[in-house]
Protein backbone atom coordinates (compact mmCIF):
# COMPACT_ATOMS: atom_id res chain seq x y z
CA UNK A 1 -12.72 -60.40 29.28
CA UNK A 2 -16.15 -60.87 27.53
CA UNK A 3 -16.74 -62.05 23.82
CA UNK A 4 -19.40 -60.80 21.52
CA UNK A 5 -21.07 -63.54 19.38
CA UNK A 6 -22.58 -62.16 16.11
CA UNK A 7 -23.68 -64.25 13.21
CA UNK A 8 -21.84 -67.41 14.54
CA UNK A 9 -18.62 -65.04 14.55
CA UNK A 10 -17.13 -64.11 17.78
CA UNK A 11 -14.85 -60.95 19.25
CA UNK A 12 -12.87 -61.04 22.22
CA UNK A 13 -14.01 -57.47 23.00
CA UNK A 14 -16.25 -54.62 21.57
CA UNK A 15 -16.16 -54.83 17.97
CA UNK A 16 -16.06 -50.75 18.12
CA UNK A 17 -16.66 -47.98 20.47
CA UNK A 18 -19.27 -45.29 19.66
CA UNK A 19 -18.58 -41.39 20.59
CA UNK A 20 -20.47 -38.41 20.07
CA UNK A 21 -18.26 -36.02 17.97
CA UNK A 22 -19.34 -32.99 15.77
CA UNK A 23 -23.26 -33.34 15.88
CA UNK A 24 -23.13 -37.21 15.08
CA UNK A 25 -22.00 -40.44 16.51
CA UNK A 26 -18.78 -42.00 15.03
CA UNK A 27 -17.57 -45.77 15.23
CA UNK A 28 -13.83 -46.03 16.29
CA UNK A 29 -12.01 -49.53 16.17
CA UNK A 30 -10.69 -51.32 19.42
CA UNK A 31 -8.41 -52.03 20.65
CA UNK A 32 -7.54 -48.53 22.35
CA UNK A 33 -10.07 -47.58 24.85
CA UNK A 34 -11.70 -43.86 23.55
CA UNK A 35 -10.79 -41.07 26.12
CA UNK A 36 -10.94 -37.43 25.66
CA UNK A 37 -8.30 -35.32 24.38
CA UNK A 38 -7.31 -38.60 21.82
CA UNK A 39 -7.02 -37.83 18.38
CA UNK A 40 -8.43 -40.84 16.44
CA UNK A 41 -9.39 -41.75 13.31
CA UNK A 42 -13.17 -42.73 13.07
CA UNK A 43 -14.51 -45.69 10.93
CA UNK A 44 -15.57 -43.36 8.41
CA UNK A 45 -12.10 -42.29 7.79
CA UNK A 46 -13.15 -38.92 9.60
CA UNK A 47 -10.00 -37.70 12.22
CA UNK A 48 -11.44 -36.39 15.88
CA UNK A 49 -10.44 -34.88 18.49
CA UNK A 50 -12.68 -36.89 21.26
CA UNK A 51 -14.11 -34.99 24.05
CA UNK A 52 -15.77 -35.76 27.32
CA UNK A 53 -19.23 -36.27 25.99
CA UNK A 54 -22.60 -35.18 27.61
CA UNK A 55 -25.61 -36.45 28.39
CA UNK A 56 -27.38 -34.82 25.51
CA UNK A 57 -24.66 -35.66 22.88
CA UNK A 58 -25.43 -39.22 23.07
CA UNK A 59 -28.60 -38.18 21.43
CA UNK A 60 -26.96 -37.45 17.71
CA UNK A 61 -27.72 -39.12 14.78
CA UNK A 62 -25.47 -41.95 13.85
CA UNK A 63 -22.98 -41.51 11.33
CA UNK A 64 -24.20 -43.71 8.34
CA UNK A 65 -20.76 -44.46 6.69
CA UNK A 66 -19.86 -45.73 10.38
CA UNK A 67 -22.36 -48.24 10.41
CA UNK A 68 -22.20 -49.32 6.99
């Protein structure tokens, strides 16, 4: 297992995961590992259903409130 240093603060892991859902990018916590077909509920508060994403989703604008 990895940690992620940030600002003298460490994780054990990624601090979120970032998927491509409904024309944007949304932040879900750990420690569940995102796969398709999950419903989840996003940083943001937003509920998705994740999908398999493509290339060209990746390419969406980051949701804002998700990385407030």
């Amino acid at each position: 297992m990895w940690e992620a240093t940030m600002f003298g603060l460490s994780s054990p892991g990624p601090v979120v995961y970032w998927r491509p859902n409904g024309g944007q990018r949304h932040a879900l916590w750990p420690p569940e590992l995102p796969r398709a077909g999950q419903t989840r509920e996003t940083v943001c508060g937003a509920t998705i259903t994740l999908t398999e994403p493509s290339e060209v989703d990746w390419f969406h604008p980051t949701c804002e409130s998700c990385m407030v």
